[in-house]
Protein backbone atom coordinates (compact mmCIF):
# COMPACT_ATOMS: atom_id res chain seq x y z
CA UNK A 1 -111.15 58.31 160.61
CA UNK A 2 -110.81 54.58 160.69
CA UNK A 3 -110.95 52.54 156.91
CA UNK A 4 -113.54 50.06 159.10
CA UNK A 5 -116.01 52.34 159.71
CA UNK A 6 -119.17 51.13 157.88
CA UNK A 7 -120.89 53.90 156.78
CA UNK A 8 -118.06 55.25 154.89
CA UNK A 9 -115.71 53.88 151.73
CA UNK A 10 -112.56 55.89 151.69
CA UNK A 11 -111.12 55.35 148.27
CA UNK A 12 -107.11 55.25 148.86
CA UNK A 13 -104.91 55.24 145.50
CA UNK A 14 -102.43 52.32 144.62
CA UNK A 15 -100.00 51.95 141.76
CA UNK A 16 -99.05 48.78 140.23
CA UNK A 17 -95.10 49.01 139.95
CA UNK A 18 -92.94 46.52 137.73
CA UNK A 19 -89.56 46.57 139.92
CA UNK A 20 -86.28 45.66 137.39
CA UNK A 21 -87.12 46.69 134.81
CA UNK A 22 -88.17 49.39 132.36
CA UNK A 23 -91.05 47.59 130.45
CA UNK A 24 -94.63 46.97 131.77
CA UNK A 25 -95.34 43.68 132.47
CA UNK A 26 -91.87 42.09 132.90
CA UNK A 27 -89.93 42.91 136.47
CA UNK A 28 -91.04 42.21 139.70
CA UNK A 29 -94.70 43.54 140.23
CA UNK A 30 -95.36 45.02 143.39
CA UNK A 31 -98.60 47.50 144.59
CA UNK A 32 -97.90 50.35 146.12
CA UNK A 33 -100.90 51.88 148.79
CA UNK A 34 -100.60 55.74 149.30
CA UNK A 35 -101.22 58.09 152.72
CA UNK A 36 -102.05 54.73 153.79
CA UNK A 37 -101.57 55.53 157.44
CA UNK A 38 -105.23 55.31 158.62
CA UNK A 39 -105.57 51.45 157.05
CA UNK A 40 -105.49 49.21 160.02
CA UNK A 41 -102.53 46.12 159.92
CA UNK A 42 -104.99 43.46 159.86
CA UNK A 43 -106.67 45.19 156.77
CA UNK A 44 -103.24 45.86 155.22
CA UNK A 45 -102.76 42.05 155.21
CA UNK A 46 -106.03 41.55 153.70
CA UNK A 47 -105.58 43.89 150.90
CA UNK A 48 -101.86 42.10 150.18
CA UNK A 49 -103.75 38.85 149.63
CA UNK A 50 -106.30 40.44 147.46
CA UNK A 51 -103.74 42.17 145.16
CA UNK A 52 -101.64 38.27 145.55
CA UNK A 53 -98.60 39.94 144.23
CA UNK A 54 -95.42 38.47 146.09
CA UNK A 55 -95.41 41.96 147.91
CA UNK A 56 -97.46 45.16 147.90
CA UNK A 57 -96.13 47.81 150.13
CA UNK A 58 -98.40 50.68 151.88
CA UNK A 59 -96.83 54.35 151.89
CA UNK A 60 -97.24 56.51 155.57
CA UNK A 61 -95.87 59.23 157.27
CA UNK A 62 -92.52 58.76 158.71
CA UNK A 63 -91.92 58.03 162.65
CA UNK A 64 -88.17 59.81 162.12
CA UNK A 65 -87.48 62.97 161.31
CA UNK A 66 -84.52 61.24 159.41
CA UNK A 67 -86.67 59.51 156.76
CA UNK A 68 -88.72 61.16 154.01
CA UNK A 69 -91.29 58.31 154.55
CA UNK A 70 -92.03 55.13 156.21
CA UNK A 71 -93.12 51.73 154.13
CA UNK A 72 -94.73 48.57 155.55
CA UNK A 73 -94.31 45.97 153.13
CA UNK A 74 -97.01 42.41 153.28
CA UNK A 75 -96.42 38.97 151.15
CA UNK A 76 -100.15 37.74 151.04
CA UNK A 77 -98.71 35.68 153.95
CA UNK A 78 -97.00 37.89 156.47
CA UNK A 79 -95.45 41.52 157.19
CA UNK A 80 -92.40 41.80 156.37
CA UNK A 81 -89.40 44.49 157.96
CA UNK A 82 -87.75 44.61 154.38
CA UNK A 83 -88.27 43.69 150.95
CA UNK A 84 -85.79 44.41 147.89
CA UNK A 85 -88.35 45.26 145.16
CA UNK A 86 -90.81 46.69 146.51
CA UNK A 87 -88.68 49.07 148.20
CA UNK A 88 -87.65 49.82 144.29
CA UNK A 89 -91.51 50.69 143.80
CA UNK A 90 -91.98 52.38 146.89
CA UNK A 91 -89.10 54.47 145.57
CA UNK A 92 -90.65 54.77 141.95
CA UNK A 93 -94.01 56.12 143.15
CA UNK A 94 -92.86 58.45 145.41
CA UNK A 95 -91.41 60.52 142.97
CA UNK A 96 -94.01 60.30 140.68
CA UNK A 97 -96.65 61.12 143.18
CA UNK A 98 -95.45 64.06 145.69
CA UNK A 99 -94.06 67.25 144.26
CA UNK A 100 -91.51 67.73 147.22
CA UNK A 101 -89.23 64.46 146.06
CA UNK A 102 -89.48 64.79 142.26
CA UNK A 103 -86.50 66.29 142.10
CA UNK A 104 -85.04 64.21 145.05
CA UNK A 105 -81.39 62.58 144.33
CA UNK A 106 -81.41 60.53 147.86
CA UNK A 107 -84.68 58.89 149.32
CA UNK A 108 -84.62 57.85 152.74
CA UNK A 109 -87.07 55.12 153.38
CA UNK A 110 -88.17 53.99 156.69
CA UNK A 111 -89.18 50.13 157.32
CA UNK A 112 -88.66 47.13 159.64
CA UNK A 113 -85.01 47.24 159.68
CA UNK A 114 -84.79 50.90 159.74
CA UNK A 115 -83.94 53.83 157.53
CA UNK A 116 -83.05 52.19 153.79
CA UNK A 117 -81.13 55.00 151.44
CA UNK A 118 -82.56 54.94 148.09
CA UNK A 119 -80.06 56.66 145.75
CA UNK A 120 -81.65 58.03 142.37
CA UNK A 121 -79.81 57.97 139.21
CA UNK A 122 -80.33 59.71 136.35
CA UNK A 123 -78.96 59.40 132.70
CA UNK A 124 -79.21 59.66 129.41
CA UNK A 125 -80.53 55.85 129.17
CA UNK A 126 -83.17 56.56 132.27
CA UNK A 127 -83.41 56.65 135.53
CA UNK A 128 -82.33 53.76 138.25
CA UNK A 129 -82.80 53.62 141.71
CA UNK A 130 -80.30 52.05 144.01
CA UNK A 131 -81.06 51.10 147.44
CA UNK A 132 -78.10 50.18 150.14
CA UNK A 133 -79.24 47.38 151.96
CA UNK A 134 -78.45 46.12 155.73
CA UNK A 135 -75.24 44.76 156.82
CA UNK A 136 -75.24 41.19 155.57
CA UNK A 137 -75.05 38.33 158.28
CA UNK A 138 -74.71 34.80 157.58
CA UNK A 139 -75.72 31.38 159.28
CA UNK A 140 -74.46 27.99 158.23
CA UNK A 141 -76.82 25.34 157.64
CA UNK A 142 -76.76 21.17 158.05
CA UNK A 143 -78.34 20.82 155.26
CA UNK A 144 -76.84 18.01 152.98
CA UNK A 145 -76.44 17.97 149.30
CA UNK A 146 -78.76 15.44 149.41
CA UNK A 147 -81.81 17.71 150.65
CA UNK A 148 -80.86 20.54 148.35
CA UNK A 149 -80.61 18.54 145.50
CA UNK A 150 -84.72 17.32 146.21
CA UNK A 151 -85.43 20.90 147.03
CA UNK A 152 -84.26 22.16 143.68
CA UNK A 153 -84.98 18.99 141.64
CA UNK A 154 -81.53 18.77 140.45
CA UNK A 155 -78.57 16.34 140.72
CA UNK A 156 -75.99 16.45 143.71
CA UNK A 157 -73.47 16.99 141.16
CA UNK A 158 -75.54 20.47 139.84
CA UNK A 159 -74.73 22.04 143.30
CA UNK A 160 -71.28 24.41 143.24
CA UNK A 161 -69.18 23.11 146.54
CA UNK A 162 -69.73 26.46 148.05
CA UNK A 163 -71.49 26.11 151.19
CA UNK A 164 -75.23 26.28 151.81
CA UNK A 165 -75.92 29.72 153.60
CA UNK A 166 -78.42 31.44 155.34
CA UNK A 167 -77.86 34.84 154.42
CA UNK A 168 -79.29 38.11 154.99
CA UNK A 169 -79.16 41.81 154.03
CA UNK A 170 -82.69 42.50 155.53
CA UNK A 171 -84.39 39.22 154.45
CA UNK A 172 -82.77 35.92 155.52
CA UNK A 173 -82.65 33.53 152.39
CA UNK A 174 -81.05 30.04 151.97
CA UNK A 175 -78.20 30.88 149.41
CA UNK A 176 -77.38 27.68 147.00
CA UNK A 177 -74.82 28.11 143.64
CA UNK A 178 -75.22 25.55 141.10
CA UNK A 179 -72.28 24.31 139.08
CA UNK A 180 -74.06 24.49 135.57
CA UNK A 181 -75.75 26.94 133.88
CA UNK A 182 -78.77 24.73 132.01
CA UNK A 183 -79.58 23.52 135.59
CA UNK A 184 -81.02 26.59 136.92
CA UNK A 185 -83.83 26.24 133.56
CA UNK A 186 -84.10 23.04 134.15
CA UNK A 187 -85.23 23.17 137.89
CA UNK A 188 -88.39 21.33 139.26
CA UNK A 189 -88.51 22.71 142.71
CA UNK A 190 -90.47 20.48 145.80
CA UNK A 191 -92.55 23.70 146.64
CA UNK A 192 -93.73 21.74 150.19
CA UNK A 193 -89.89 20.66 150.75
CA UNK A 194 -88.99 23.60 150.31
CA UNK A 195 -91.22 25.28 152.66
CA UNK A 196 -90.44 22.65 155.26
CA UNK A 197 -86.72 23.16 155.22
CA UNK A 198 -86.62 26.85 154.86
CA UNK A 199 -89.07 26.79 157.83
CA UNK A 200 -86.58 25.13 159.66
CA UNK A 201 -83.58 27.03 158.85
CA UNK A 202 -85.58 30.33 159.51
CA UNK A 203 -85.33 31.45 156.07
CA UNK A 204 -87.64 33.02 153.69
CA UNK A 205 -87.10 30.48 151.23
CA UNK A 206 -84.19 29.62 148.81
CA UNK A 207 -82.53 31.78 146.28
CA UNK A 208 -80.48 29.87 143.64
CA UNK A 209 -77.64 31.47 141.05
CA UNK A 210 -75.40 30.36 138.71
CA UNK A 211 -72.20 32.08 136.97
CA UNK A 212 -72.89 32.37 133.17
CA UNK A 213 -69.68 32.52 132.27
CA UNK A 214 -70.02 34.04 128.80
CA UNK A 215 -68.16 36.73 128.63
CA UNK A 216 -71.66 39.38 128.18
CA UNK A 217 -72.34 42.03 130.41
CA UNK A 218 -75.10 39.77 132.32
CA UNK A 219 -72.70 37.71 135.06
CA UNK A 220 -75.31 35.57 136.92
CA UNK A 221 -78.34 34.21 136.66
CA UNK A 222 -81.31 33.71 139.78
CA UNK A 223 -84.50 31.80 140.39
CA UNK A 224 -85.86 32.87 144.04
CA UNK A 225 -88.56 29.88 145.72
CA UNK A 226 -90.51 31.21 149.04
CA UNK A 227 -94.06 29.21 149.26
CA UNK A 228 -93.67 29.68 153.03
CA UNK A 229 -94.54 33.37 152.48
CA UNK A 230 -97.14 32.29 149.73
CA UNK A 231 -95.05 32.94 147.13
CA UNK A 232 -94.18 30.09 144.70
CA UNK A 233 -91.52 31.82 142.59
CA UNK A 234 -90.77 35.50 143.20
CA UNK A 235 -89.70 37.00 139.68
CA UNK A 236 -86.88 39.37 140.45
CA UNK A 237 -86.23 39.58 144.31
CA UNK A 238 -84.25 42.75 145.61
CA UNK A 239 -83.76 41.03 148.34
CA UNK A 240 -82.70 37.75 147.35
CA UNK A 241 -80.06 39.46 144.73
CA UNK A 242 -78.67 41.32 148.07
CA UNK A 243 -78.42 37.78 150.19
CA UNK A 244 -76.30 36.52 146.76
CA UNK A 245 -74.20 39.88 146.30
CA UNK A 246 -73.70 39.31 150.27
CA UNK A 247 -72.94 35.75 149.40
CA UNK A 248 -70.29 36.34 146.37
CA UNK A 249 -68.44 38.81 148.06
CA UNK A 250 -67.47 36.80 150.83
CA UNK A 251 -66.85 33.28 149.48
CA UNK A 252 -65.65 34.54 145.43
CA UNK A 253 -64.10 37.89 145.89
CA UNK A 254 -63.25 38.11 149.95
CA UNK A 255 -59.58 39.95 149.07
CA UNK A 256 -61.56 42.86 146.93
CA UNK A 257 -62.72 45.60 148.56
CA UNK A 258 -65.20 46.40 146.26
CA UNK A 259 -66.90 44.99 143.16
CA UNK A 260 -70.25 44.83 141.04
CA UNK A 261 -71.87 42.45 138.35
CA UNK A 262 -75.61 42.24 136.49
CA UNK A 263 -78.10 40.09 137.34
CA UNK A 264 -80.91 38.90 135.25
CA UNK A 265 -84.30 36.72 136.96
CA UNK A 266 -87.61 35.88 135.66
CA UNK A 267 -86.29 34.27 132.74
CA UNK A 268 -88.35 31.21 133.11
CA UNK A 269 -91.26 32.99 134.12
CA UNK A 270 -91.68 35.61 131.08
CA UNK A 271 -91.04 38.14 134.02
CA UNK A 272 -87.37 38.97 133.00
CA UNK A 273 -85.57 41.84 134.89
CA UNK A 274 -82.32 42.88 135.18
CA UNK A 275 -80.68 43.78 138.49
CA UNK A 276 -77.34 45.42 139.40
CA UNK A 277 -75.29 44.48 142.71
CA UNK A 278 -72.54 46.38 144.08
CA UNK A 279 -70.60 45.83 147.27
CA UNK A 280 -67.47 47.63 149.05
CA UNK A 281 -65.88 47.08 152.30
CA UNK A 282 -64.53 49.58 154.76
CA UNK A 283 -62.63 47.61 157.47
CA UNK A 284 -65.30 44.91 158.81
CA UNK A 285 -68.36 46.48 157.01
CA UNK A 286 -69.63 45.03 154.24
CA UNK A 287 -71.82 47.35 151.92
CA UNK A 288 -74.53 45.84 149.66
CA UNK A 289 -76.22 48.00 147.24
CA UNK A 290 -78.94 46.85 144.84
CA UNK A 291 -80.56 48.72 142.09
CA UNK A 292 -82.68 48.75 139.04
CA UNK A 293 -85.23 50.63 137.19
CA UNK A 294 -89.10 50.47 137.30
CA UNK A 295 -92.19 51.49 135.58
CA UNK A 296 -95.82 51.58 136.48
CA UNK A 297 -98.00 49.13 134.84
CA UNK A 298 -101.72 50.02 136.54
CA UNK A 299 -102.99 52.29 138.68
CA UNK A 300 -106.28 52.80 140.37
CA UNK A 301 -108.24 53.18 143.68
CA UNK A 302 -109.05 50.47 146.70
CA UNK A 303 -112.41 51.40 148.40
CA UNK A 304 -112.16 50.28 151.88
């Protein structure tokens, strides 16, 4: 039965998720649409703007016997084939919702790029959920130091003199260290800028770190900027952190064959989360694996 028939509303369930973290109302926010498989793309796309989270991610059957179900994840822009956090939700919900996974220790979620392993970890402090991301590729840029520096709203001399990098682990993002850690705060992004030169690098937008460099447990901090996908500042992207682990393996750590650091994002926001990057290497591969924990925040039903 198609959602557009008139004389019918078919009520379909959705959890709100907060990805990163295991408070309500901080994270990454992200609805998640259940047996969502008889909801038409177009109307998919119009329920992502209605929710105007930076994602919200509909749950269907799987197409492969090798995945225990398939996600389609919308910004209230555009479809998109992956998506860090809300794969985190999509994750989250599962288990909550169908009996058969509860217990589950590997989920195996099918999207754009293909069949994402979602490891689930449980401890005594709670449970995490890790998700191994794609193969990173990279893609220099021609962007000056000049342009950055307006995108961000920083100084020339708050850039790092790593290189400016498209780089991807499912999502391509414009990769840019700064050299000081009060910069990131103290940012004043050119939202249209931004969208212009992001457009034109074929990125998603720009995700920004910096090394704290205080000896806690917390190694980096990140401020994500995508207003080409409608999305003015993204609280905690899964992503985004993957495109940064991608990047700080290669250019910080490129004789290690494996490492891992914490992340925190959403600082400046009030969103705060806390995400945790790993990466090894087996010859040429380069694995990237991002987790984090999550918690529902609202729940209810979409009558379509």
């Amino acid at each position: 039965m198609s959602v557009d028939a008139k004389d019918h509303l078919m009520p379909f369930d959705f959890v709100q998720v907060d990805a990163f973290s295991d408070r309500p109302l901080y994270g990454n926010p992200a609805a998640v649409v259940f047996d969502a498989d008889d909801i038409p793309t177009e109307t998919m796309q119009k329920i992502a703007r209605e929710m105007n989270l930076s994602e919200t991610v509909f749950i269907l059957k799987p197409s492969t016997p090798e995945a225990d179900y398939r996600a389609r994840i919308f910004t209230p822009m555009n479809e998109l084939p992956f998506a860090g956090h809300p794969t985190i939700a999509a994750a989250h919900s599962v288990l909550a919702r169908y009996p058969d996974k509860a217990n589950a220790s590997l989920l195996k979620q099918e999207c754009g790029i293909g069949v994402v392993p979602v490891e689930v970890l449980r401890s005594s402090a709670g449970l995490r959920l890790r998700m191994t991301q794609g193969e990173p590729t990279y893609r220099d840029t021609a962007l000056s130091r000049e342009t950055v520096a307006k995108m961000l709203g920083c100084t020339e001399a708050d850039l790092a003199d790593t290189p400016f990098e498209v780089v991807a682990t499912g999502v391509p993002w414009l990769v840019v260290e700064l050299s000081r850690f009060a910069t990131i705060s103290a940012l004043d992004p050119d939202q249209g800028l931004i969208e212009r030169e992001c457009k034109a690098v074929r990125a998603a937008g720009v995700t920004v770190f910096v090394e704290r460099n205080d000896g806690g447990p917390v190694r980096i901090r990140v401020r994500t900027f995508a207003p080409g996908e409608g999305v003015a500042e993204d609280p905690v992207c899964g992503s985004g952190n993957g495109s940064v682990a991608a990047f700080i393996a290669r250019h910080k750590h490129a004789d290690q064959k494996s490492g891992h650091y914490v992340a925190e994002q959403g600082i400046e926001i009030g969103r705060d989360g806390e995400v945790y990057a790993s990466w090894d290497r087996e010859g040429e591969t380069l694995r990237i694996r991002i987790g984090g924990s999550a918690t529902v925040a609202a729940s209810g039903q979409l009558h379509l």
